[in-house]
Protein backbone atom coordinates (compact mmCIF):
# COMPACT_ATOMS: atom_id res chain seq x y z
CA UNK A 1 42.39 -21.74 123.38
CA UNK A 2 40.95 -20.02 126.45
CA UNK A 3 37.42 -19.23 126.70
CA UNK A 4 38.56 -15.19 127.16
CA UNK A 5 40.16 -15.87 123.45
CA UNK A 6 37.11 -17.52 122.28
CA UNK A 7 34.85 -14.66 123.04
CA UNK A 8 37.00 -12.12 121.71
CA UNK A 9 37.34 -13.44 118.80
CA UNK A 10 33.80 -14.04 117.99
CA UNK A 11 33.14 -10.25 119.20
CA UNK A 12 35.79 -9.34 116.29
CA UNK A 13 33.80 -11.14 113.71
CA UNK A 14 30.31 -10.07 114.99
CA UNK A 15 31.79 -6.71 115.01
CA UNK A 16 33.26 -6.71 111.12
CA UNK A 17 29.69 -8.17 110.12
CA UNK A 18 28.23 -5.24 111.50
CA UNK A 19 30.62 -2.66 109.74
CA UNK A 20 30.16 -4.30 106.61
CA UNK A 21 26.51 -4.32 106.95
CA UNK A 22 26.80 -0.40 107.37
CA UNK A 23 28.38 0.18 105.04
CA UNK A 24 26.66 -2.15 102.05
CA UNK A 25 23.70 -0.56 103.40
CA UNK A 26 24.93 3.20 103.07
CA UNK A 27 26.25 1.79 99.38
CA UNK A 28 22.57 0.54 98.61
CA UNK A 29 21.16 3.89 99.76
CA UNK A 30 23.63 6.11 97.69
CA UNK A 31 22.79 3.80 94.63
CA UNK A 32 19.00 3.80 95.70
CA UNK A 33 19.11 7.56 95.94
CA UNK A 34 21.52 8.06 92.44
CA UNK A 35 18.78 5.82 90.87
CA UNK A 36 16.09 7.86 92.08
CA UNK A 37 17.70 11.12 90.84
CA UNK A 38 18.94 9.99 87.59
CA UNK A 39 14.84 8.35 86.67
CA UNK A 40 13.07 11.39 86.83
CA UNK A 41 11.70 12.15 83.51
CA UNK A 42 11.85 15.55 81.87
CA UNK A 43 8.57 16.01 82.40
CA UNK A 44 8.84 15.72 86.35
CA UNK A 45 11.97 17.86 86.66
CA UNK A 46 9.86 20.40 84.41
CA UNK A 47 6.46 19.75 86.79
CA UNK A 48 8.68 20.48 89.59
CA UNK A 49 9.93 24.21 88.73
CA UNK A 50 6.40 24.37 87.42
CA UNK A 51 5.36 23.77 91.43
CA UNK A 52 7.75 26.61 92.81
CA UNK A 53 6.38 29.23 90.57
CA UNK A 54 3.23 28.47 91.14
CA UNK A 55 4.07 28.61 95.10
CA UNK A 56 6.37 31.25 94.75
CA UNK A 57 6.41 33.79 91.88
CA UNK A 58 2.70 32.81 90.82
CA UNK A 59 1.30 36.05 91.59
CA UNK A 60 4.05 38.72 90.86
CA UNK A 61 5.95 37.37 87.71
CA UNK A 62 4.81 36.76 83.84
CA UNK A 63 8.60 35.78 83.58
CA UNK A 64 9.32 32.71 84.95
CA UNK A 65 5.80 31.25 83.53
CA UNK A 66 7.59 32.43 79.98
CA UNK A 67 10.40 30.70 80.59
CA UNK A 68 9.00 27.65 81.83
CA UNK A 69 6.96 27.39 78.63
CA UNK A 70 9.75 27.92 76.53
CA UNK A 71 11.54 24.77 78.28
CA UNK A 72 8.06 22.59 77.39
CA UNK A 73 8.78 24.00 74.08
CA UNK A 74 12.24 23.05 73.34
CA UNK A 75 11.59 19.74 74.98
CA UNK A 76 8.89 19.51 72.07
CA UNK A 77 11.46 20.91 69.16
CA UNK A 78 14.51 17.50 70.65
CA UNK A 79 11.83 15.55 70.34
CA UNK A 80 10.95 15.69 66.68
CA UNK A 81 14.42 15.10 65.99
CA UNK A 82 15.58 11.46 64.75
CA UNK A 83 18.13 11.01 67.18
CA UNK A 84 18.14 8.66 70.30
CA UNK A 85 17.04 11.75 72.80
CA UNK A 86 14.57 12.19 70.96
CA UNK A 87 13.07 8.70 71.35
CA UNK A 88 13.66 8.46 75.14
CA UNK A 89 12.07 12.03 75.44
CA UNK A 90 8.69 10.98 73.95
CA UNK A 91 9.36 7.62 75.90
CA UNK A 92 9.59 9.51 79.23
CA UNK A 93 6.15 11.24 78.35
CA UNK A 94 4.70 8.53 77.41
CA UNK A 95 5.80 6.22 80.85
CA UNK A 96 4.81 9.77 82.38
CA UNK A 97 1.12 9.57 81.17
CA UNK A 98 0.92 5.99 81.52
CA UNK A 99 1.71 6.36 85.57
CA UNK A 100 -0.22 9.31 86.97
CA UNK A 101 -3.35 8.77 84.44
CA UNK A 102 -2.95 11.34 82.39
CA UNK A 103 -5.93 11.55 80.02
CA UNK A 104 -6.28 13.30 76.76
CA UNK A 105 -7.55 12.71 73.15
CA UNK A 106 -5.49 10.46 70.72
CA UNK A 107 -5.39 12.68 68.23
CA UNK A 108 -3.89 15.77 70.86
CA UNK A 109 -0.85 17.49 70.02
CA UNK A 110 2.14 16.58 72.06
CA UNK A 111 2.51 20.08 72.95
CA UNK A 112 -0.99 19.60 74.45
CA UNK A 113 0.38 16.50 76.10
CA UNK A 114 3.23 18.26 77.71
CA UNK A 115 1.31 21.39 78.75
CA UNK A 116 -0.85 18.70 80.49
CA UNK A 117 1.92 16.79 82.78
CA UNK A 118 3.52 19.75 83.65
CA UNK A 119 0.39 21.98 84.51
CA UNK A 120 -1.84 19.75 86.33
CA UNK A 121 -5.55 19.41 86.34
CA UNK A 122 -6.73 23.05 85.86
CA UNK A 123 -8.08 22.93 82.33
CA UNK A 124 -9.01 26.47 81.94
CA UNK A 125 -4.91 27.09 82.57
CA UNK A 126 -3.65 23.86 80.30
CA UNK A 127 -5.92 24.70 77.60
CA UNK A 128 -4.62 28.31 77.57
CA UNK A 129 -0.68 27.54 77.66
CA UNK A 130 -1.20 25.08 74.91
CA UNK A 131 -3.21 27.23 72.78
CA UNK A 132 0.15 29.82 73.19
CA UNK A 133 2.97 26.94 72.43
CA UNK A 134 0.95 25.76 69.53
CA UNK A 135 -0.08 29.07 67.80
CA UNK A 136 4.18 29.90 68.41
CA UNK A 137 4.44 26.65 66.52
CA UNK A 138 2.02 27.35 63.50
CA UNK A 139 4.01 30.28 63.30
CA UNK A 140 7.52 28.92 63.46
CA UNK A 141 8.90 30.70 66.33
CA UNK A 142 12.50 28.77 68.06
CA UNK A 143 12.33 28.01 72.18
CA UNK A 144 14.28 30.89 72.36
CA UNK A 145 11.52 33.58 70.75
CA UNK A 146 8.62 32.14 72.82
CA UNK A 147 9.03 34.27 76.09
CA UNK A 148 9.08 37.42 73.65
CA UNK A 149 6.50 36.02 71.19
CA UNK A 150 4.04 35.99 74.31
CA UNK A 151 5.07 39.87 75.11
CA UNK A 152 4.66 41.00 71.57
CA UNK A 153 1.05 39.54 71.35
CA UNK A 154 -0.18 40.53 74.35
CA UNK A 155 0.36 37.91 76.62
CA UNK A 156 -1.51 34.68 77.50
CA UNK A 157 -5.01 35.94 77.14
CA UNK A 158 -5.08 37.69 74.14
CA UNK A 159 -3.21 35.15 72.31
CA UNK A 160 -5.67 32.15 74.01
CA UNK A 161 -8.40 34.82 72.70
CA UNK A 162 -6.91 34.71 69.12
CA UNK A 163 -7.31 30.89 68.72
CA UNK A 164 -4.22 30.26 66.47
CA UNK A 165 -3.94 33.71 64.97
CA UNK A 166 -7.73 34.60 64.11
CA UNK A 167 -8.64 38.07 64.58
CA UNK A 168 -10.66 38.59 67.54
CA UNK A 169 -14.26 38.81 67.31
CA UNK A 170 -15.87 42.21 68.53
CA UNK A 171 -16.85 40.52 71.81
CA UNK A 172 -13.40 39.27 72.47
CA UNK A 173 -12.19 42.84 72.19
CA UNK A 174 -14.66 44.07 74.10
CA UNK A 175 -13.32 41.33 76.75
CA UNK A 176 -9.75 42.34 76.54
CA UNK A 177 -10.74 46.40 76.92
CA UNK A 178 -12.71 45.84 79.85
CA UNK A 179 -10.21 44.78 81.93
CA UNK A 180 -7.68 47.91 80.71
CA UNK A 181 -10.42 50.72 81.05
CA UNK A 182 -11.83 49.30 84.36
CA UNK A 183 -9.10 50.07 86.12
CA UNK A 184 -9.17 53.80 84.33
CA UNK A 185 -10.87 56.97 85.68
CA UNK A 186 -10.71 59.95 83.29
CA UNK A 187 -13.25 61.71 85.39
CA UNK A 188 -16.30 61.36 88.02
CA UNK A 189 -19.86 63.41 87.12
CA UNK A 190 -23.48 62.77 88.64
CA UNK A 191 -26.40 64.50 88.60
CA UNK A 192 -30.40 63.96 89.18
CA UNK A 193 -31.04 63.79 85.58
CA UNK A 194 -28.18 60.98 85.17
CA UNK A 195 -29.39 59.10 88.40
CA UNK A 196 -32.96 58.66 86.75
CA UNK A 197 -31.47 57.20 83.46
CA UNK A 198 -30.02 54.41 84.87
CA UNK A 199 -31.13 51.25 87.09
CA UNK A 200 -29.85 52.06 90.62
CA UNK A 201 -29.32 48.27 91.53
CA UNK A 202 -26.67 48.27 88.47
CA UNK A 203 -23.58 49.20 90.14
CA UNK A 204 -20.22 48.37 88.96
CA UNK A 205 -21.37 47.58 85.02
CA UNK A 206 -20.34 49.87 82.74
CA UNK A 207 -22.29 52.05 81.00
CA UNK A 208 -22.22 54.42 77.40
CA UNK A 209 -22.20 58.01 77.67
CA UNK A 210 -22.77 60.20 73.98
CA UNK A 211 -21.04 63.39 74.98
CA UNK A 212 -20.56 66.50 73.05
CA UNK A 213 -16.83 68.06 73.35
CA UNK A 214 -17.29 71.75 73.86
CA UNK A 215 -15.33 74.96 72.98
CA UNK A 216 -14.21 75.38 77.01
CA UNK A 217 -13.18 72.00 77.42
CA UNK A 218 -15.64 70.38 79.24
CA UNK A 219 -18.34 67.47 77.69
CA UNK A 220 -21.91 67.92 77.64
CA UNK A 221 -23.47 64.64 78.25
CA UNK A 222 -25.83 64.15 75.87
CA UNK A 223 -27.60 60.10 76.88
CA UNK A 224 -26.48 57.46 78.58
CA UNK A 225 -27.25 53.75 77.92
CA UNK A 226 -26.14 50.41 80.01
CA UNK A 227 -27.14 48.11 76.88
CA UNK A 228 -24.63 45.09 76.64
CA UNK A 229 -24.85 45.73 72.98
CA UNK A 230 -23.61 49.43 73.47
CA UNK A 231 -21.39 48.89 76.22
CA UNK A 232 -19.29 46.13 73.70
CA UNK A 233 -19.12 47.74 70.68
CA UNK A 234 -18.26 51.22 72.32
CA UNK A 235 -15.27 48.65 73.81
CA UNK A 236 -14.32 46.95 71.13
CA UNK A 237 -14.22 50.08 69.28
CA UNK A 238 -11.45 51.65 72.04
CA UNK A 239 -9.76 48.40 71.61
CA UNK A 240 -9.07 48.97 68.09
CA UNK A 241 -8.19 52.33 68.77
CA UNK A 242 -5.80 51.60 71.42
CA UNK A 243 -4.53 48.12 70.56
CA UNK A 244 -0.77 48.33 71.16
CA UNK A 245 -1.41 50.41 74.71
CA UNK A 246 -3.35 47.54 75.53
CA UNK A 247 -1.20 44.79 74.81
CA UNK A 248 1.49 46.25 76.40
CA UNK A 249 -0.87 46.81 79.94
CA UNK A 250 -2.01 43.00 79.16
CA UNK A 251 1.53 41.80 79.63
CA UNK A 252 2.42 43.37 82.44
CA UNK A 253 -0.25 41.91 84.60
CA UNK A 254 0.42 39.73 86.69
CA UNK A 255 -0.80 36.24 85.46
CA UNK A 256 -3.12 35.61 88.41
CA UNK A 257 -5.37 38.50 88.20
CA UNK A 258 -5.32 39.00 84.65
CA UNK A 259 -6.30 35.40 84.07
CA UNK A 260 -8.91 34.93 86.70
CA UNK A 261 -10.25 38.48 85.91
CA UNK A 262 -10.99 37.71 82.16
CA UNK A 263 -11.74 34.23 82.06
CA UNK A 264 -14.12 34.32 84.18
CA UNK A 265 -15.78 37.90 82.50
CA UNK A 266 -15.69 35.76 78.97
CA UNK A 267 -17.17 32.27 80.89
CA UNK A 268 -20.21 34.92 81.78
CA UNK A 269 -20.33 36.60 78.57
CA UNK A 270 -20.36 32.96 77.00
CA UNK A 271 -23.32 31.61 79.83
């Protein structure tokens, strides 16, 4: 054998070795990449879609939130089944917990739990969500009913407000009326005698008119008063008054400004 033979053939092999390495290499990356895929949990596909909202839709849409805690809600309903799912579902939350540190109570309701993983760290927003899944639970309403149970009570806030179904409290109305007549004018007065009845340095709190409806039309003011104590109950009253009209304005806020807007009013009401 010539040495021109020789070093042709040993290119040949050198050359095969190589293509083979390729390609058990692009086989170990597609099965890398398959395993990858096919070990995400529930709970990170969910914490996923929960990210593009909140980058996304966040600000403009009650929807997809809905819809995203329906799916956290079904994924609660498979796993109180007996079936084999069912086991690898709480399984997955469990691993899920376990790895990113996930703390919470013992004795926390796995809706809780789930609300938790997918929503992240703000407590103020997990505490709400779960409050909504498990009042929908107490009351028995399917995956399917939760995106319309929210809309029929009002949304996020009011139901977070009702703590399981309670009736709200006269400051808790008061809370949820704020928000709806603050964005309200029915009508602009002033006068001297009004400017020296109330504390200058007091803008933007709302204050009580008494007001005597007259034969022409018009009101005669009567008194004001910006007492917290007059301000609420004259609020809590409208609520009751105009309840549906301001569930209905409730839902269709968006869920950034209506939850920053009225958690923080009830965290200073409650300071």
């Amino acid at each position: 054998m010539t040495q021109t033979t020789v070093t042709t053939a040993v290119n040949t092999i050198a050359n095969n070795a190589v293509v083979t390495a390729n390609a058990e290499s692009f086989t170990n990356d597609n099965a890398k990449a398959m395993l990858t895929t096919n070990s995400l949990s529930f709970i990170e596909l969910l914490k996923n879609e929960q990210e593009v909202w909140a980058d996304n839709a966040f600000k403009n849409s009650n929807d997809l939130l809905y819809a995203i805690l329906a799916k956290c809600y079904a994924k609660y309903e498979e796993m109180c089944l007996a079936t084999e799912n069912a086991k690898t579902l709480r399984t997955q939350l469990d691993d899920y917990m376990t790895l990113h540190n996930v703390a919470v109570n013992k004795k926390s309701h796995t809706l809780h739990k789930i609300v938790k993983c997918v929503f992240g760290a703000d407590r103020r927003r997990v505490s709400a969500y779960s409050i909504v899944l498990r009042t929908a639970n107490v009351n028995k309403i399917k995956s399917a009913a939760i995106a319309d149970f929210i809309r029929e009570n009002g949304g996020v806030e009011e139901i977070r407000l009702a703590k399981n179904g309670n009736t709200l409290s006269a400051k808790q109305k008061a809370e949820v009326a704020k928000t709806t007549v603050a964005s309200a004018v029915l009508a602009e007065v002033s006068s001297e005698a009004l400017a020296k009845q109330v504390d200058a340095a007091c803008i933007g709190r709302q204050v009580v008119f008494v007001a005597t409806q007259q034969a022409n039309g018009k009101f005669a003011i009567n008194a004001v008063t910006n007492s917290t104590t007059a301000v609420n109950a004259a609020l809590a009253a409208y609520y009751s008054a105009n309840k549906d009209g301001i569930k209905k304005q409730v839902a269709e806020r968006s869920v950034a400004s209506n939850d920053a807007q009225l958690n923080d009013a009830i965290a200073n009401v409650a300071a």
